[in-house]
PDB file of N, CA and C in Angstrom:
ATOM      1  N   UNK A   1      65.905 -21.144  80.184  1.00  0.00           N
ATOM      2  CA  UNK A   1      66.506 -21.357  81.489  1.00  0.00           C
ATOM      3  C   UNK A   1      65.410 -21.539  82.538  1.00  0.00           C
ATOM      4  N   UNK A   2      65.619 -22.447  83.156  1.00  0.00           N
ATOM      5  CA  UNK A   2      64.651 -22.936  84.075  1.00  0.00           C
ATOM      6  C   UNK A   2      64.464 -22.361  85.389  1.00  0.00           C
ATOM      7  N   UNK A   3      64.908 -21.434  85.526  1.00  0.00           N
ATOM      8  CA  UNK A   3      64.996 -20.576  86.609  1.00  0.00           C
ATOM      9  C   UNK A   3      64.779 -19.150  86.646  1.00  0.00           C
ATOM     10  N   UNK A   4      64.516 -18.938  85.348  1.00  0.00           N
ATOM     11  CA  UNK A   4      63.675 -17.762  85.097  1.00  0.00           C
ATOM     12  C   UNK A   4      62.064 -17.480  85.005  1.00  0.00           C
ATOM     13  N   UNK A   5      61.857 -18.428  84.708  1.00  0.00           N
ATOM     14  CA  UNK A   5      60.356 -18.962  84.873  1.00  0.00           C
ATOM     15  C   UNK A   5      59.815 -20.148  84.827  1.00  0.00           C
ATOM     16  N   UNK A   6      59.911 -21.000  86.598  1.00  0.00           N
ATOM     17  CA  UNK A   6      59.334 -22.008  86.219  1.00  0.00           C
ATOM     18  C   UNK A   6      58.317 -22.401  86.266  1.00  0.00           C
ATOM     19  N   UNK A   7      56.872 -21.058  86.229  1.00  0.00           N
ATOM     20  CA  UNK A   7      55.547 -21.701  86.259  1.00  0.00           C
ATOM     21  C   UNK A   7      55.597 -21.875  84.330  1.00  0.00           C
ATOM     22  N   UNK A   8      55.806 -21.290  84.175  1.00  0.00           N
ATOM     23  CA  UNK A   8      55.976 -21.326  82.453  1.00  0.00           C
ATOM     24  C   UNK A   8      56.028 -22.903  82.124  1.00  0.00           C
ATOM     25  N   UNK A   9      57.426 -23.603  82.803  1.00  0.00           N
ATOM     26  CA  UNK A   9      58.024 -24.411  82.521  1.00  0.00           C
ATOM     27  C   UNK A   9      57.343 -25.748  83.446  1.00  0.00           C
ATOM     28  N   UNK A  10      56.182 -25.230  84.288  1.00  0.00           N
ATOM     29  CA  UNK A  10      55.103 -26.391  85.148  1.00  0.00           C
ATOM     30  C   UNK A  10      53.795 -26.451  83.987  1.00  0.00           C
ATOM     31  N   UNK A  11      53.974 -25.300  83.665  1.00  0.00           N
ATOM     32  CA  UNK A  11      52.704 -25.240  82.547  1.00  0.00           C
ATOM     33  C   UNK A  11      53.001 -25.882  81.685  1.00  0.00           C
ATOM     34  N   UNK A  12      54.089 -25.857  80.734  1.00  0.00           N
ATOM     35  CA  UNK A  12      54.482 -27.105  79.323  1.00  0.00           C
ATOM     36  C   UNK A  12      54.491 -28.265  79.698  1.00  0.00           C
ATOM     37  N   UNK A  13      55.004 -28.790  81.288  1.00  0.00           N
ATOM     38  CA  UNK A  13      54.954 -30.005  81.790  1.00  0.00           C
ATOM     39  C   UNK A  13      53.632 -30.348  81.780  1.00  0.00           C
ATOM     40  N   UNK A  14      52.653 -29.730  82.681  1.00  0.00           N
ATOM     41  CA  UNK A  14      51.598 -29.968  82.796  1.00  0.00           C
ATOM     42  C   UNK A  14      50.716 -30.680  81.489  1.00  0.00           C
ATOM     43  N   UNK A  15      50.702 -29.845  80.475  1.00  0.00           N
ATOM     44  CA  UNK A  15      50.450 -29.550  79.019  1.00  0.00           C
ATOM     45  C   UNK A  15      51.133 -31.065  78.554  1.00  0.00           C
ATOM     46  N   UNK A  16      52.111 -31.200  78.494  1.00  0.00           N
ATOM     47  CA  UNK A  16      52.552 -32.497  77.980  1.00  0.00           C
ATOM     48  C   UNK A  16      51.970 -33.552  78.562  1.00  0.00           C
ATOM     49  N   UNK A  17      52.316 -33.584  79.877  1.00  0.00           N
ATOM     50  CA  UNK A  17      51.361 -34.925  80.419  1.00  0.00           C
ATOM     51  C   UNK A  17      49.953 -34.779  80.079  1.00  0.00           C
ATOM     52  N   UNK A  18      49.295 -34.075  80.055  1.00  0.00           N
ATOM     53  CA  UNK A  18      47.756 -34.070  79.660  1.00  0.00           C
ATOM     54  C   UNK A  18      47.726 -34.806  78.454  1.00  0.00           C
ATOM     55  N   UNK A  19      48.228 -34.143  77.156  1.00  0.00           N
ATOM     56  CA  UNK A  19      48.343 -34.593  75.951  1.00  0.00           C
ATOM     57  C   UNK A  19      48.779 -35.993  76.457  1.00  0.00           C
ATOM     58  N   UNK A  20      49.644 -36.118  76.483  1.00  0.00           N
ATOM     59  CA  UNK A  20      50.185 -37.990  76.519  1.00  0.00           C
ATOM     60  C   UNK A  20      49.299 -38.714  77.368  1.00  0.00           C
ATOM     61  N   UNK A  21      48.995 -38.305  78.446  1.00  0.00           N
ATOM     62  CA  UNK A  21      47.535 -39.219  78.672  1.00  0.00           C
ATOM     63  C   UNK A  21      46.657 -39.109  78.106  1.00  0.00           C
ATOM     64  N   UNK A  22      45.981 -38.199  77.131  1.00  0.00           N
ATOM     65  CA  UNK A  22      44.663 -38.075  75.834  1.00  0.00           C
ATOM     66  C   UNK A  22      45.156 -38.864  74.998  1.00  0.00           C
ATOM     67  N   UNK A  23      46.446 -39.095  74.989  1.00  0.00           N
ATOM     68  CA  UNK A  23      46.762 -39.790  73.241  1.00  0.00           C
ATOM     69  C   UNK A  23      46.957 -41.260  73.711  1.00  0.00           C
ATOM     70  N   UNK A  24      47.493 -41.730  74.931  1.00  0.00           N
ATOM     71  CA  UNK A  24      47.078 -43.184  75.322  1.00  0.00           C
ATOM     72  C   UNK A  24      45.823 -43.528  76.098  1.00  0.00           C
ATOM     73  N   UNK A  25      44.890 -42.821  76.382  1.00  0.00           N
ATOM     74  CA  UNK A  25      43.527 -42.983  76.400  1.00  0.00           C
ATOM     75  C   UNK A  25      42.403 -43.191  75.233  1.00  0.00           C
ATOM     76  N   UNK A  26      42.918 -42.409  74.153  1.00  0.00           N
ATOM     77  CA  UNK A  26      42.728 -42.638  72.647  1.00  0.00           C
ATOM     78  C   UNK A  26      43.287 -44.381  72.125  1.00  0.00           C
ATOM     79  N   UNK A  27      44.456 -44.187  72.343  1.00  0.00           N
ATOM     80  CA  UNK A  27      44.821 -45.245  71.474  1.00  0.00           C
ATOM     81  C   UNK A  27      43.744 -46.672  72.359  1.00  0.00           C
ATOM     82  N   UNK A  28      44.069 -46.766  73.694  1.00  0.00           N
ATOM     83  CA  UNK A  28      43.381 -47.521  74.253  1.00  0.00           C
ATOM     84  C   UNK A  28      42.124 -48.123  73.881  1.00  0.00           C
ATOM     85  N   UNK A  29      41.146 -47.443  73.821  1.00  0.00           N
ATOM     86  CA  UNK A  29      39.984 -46.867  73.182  1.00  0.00           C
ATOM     87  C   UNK A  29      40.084 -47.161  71.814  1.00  0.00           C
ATOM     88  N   UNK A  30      40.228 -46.633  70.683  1.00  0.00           N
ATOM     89  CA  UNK A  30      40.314 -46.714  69.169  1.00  0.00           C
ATOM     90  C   UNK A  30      40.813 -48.033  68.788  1.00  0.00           C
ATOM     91  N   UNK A  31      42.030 -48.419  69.534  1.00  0.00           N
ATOM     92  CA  UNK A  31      42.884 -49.661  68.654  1.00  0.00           C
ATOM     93  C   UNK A  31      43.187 -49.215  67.179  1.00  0.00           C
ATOM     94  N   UNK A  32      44.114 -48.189  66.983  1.00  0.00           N
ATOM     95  CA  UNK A  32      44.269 -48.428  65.591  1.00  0.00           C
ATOM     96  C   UNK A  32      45.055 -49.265  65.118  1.00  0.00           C
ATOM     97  N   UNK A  33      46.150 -50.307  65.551  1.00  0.00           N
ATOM     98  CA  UNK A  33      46.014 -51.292  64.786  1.00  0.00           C
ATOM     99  C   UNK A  33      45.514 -52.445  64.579  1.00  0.00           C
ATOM    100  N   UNK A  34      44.210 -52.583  65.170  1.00  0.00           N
ATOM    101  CA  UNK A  34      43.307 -52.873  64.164  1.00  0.00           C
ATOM    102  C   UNK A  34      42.795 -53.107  63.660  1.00  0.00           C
ATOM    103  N   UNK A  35      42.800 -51.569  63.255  1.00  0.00           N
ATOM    104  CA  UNK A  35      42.440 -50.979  61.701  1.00  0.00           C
ATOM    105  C   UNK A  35      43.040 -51.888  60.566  1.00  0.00           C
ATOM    106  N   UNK A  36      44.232 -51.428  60.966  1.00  0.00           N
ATOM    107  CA  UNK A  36      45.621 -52.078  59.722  1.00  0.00           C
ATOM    108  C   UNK A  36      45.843 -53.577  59.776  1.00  0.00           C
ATOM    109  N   UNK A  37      45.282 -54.681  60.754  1.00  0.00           N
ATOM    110  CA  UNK A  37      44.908 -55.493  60.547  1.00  0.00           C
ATOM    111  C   UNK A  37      44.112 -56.084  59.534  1.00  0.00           C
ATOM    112  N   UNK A  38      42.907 -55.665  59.590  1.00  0.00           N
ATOM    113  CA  UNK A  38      41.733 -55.649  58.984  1.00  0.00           C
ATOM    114  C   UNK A  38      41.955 -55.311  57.317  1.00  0.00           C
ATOM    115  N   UNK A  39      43.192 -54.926  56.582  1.00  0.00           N
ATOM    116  CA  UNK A  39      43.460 -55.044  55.280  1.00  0.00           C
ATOM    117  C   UNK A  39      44.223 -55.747  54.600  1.00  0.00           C
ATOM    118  N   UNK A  40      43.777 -57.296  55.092  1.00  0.00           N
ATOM    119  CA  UNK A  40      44.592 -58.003  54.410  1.00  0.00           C
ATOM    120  C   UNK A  40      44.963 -57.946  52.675  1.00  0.00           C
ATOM    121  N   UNK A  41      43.945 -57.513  51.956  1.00  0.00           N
ATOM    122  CA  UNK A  41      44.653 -56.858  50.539  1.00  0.00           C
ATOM    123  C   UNK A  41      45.939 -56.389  50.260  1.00  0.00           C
ATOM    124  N   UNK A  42      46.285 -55.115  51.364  1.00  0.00           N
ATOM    125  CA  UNK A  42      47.638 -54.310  50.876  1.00  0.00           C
ATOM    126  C   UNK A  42      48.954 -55.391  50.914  1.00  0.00           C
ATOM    127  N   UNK A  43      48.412 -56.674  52.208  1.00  0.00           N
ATOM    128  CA  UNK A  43      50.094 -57.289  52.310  1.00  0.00           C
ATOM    129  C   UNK A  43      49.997 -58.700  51.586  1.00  0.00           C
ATOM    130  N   UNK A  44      48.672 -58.869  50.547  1.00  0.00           N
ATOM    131  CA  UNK A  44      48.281 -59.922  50.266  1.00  0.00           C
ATOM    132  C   UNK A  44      49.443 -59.734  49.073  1.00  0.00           C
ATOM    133  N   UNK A  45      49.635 -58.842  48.262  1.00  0.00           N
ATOM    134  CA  UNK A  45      50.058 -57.938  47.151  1.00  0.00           C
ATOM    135  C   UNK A  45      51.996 -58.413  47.343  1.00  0.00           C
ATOM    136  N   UNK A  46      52.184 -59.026  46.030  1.00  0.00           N
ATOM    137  CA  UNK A  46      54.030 -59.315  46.108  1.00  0.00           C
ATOM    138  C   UNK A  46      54.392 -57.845  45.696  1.00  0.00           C
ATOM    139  N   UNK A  47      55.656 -57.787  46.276  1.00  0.00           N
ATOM    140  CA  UNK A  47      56.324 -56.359  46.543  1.00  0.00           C
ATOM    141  C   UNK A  47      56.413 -55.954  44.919  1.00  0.00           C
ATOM    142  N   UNK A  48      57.061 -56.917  44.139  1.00  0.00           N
ATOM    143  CA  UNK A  48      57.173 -56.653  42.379  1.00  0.00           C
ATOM    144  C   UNK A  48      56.354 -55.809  41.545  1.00  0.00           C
ATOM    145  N   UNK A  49      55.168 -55.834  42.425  1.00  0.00           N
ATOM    146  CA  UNK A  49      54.028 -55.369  41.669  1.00  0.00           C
ATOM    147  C   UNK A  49      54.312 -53.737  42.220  1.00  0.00           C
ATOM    148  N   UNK A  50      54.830 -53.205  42.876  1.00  0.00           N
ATOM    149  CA  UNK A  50      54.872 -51.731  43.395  1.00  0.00           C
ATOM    150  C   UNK A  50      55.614 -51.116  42.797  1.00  0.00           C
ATOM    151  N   UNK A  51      54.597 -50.133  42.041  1.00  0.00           N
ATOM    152  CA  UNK A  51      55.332 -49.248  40.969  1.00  0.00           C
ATOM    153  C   UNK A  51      55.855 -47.976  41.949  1.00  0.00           C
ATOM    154  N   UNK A  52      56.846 -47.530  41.468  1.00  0.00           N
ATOM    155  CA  UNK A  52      57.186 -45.682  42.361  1.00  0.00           C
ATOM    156  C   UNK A  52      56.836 -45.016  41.645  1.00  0.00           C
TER     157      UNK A  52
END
């Protein structure tokens, strides 16, 4: 309940936006896809051939 404590509940906010701007400052930065570009092997491969 949000009215029982909402520095608690400024702090998880806070906390979330931090994280979500580190993780699109990352992605920005890194480009991981790509990464997954860069393997044309895995999609070179017909599906038939994939054993389970």
């Amino acid at each position: 309940m949000p009215q029982m404590a909402p520095l608690f509940w400024l702090s998880l906010l806070m906390f979330f936006l931090f994280s979500l701007m580190l993780f699109f400052t990352l992605n920005y930065f890194i480009k991981p896809y790509k990464a997954f570009s860069s393997l044309p092997l895995i999609y070179s491969l017909p599906p038939y051939l994939w054993k389970l």
